[in-house]
N, C-alpha and C. Protein backbone atom coordinates (compact mmCIF):
# COMPACT_ATOMS: atom_id res chain seq x y z
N UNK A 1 72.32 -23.23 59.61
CA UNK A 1 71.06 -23.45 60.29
C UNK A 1 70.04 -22.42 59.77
N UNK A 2 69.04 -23.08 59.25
CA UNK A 2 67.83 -21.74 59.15
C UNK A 2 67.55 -20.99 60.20
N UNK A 3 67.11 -20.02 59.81
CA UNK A 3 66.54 -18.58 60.37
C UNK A 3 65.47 -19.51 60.83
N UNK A 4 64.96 -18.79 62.35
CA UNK A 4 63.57 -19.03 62.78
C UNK A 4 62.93 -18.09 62.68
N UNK A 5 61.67 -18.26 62.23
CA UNK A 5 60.40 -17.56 62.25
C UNK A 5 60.29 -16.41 63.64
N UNK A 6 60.24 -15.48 63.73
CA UNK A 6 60.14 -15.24 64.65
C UNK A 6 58.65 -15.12 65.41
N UNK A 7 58.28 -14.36 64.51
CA UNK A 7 56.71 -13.93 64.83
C UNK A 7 55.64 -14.90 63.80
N UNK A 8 55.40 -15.79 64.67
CA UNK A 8 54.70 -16.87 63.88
C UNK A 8 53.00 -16.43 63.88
N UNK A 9 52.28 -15.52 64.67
CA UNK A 9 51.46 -15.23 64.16
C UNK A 9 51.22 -14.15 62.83
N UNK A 10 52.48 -13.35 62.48
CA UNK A 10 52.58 -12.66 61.66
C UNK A 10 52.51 -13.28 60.12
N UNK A 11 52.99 -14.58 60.35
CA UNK A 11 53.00 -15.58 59.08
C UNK A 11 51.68 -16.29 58.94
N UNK A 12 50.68 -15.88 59.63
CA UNK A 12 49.37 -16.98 60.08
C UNK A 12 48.47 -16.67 58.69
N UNK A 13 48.05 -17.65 58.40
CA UNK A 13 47.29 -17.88 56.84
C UNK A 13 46.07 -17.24 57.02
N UNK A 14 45.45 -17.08 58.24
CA UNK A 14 44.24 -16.18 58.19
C UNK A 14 44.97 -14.80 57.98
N UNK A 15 45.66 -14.45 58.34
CA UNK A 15 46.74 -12.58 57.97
C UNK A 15 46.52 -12.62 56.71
N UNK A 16 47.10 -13.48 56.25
CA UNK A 16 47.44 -13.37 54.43
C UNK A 16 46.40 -12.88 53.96
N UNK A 17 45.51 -12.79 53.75
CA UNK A 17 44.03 -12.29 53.30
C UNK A 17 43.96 -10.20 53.64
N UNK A 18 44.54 -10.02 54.54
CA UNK A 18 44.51 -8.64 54.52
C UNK A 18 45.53 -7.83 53.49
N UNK A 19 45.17 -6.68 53.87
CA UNK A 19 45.53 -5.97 52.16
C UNK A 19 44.42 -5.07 52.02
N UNK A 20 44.86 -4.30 51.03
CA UNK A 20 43.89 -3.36 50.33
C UNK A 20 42.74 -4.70 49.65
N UNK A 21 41.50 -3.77 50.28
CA UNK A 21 40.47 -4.00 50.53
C UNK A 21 39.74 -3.83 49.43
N UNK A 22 38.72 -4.38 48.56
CA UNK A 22 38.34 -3.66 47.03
C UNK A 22 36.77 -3.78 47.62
N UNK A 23 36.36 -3.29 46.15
CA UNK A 23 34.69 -3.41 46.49
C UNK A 23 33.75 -4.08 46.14
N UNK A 24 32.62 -4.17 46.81
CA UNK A 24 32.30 -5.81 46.85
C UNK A 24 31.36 -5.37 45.48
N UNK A 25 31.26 -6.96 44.71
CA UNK A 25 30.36 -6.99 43.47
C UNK A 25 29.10 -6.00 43.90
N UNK A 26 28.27 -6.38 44.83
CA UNK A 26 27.29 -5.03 44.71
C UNK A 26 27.51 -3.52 44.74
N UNK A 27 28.18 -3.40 45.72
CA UNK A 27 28.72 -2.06 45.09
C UNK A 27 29.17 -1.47 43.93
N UNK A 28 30.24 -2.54 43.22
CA UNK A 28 30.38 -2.16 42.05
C UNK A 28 29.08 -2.09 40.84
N UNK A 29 28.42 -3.38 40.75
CA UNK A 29 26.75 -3.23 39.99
C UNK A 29 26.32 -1.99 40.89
N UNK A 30 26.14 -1.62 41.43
CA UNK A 30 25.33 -0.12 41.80
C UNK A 30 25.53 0.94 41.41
N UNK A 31 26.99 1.25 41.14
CA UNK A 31 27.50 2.13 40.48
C UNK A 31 27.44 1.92 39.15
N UNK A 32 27.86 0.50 38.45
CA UNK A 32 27.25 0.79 36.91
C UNK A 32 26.09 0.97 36.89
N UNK A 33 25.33 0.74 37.66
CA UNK A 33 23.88 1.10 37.57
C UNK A 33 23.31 2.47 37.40
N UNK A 34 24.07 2.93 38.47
CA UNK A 34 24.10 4.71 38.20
C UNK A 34 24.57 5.34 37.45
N UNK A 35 25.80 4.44 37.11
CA UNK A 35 25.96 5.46 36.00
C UNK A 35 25.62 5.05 34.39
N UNK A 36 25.19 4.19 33.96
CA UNK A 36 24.07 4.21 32.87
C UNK A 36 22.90 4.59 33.17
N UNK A 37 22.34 4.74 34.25
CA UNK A 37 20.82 5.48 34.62
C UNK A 37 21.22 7.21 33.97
N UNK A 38 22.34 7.83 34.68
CA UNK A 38 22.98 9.13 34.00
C UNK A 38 22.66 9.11 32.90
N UNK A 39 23.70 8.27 31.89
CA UNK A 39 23.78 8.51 30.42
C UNK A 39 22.74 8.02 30.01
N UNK A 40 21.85 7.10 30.37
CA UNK A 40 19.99 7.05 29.74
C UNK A 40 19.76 8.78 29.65
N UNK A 41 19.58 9.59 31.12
CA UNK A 41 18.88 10.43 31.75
C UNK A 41 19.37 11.83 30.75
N UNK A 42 20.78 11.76 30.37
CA UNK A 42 21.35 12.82 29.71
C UNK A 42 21.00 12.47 28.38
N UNK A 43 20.86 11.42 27.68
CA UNK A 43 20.53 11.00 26.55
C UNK A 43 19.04 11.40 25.97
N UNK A 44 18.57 11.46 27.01
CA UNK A 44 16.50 11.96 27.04
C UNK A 44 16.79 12.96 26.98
N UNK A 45 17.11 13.83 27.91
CA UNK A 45 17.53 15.21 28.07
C UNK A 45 17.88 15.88 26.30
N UNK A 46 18.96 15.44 25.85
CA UNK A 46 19.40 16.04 24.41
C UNK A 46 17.97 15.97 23.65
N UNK A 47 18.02 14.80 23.41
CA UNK A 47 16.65 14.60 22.37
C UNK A 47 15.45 15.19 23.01
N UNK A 48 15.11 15.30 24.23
CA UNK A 48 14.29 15.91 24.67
C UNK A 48 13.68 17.16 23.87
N UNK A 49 15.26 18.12 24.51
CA UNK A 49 15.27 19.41 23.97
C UNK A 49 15.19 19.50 21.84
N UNK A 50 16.25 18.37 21.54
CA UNK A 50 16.08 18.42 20.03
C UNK A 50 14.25 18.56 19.86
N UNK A 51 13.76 17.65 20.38
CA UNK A 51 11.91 17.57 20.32
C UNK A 51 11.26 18.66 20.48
N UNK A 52 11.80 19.37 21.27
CA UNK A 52 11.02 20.97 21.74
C UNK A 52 11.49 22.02 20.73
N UNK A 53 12.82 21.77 19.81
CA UNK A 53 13.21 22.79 19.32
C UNK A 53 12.14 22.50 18.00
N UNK A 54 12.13 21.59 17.65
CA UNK A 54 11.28 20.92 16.59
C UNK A 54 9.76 21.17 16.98
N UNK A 55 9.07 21.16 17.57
CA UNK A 55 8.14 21.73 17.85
C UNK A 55 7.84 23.10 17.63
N UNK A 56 8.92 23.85 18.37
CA UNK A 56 8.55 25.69 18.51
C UNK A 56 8.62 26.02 16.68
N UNK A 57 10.05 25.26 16.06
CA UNK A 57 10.09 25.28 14.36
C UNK A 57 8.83 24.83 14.13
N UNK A 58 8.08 23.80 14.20
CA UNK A 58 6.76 23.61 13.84
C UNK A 58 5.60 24.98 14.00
N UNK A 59 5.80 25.92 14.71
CA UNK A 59 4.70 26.62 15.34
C UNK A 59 5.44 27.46 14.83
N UNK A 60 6.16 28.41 14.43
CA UNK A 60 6.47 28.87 13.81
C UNK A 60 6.23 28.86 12.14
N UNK A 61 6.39 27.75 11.83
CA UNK A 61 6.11 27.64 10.41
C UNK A 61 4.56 28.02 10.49
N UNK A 62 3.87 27.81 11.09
CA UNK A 62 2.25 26.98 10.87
C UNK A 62 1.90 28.96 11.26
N UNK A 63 2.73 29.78 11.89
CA UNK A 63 2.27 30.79 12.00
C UNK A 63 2.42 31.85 11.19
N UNK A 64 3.55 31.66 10.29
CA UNK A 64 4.57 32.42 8.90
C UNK A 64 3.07 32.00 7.48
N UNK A 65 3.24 30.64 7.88
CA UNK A 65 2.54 30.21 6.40
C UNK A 65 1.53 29.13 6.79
N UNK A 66 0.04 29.57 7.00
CA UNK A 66 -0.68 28.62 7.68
C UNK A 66 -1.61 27.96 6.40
N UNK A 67 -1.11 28.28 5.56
CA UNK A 67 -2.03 27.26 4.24
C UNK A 67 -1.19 26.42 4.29
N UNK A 68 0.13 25.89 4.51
CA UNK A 68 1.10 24.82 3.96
C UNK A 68 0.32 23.94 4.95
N UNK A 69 0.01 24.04 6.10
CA UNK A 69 -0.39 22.73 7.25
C UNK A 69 -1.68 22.70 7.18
């Protein structure tokens, strides 16, 4: 003879659905969002500074040897 079910709401098809819980598509797009906004933001940042170092070398030169400019 089969086993009976005992706890038949425990088997209930709306249950089945619980579980570890994940995160919903917007959340996840929000976070890639943030975090390529970062690596844009750090990406400006480098070249930023490369731009300023290139500059002060510009002003420098133009102050060493001001006939070349």
């Amino acid at each position: 003879m089969p086993e009976r079910i005992r706890n038949h709401v425990a088997r209930s098809a709306l249950l089945r659905k619980g579980g570890v819980h994940e995160r919903s598509r917007s959340a996840k797009r929000q976070s890639v969002k943030r975090e390529l906004e970062d690596a844009v933001s750090d990406y400006l940042n480098l070249h930023d500074d490369e731009y300023q170092n290139e500059e002060t070398e510009k002003e420098e030169v133009t102050e060493r040897w001001p006939f070349f400019c």
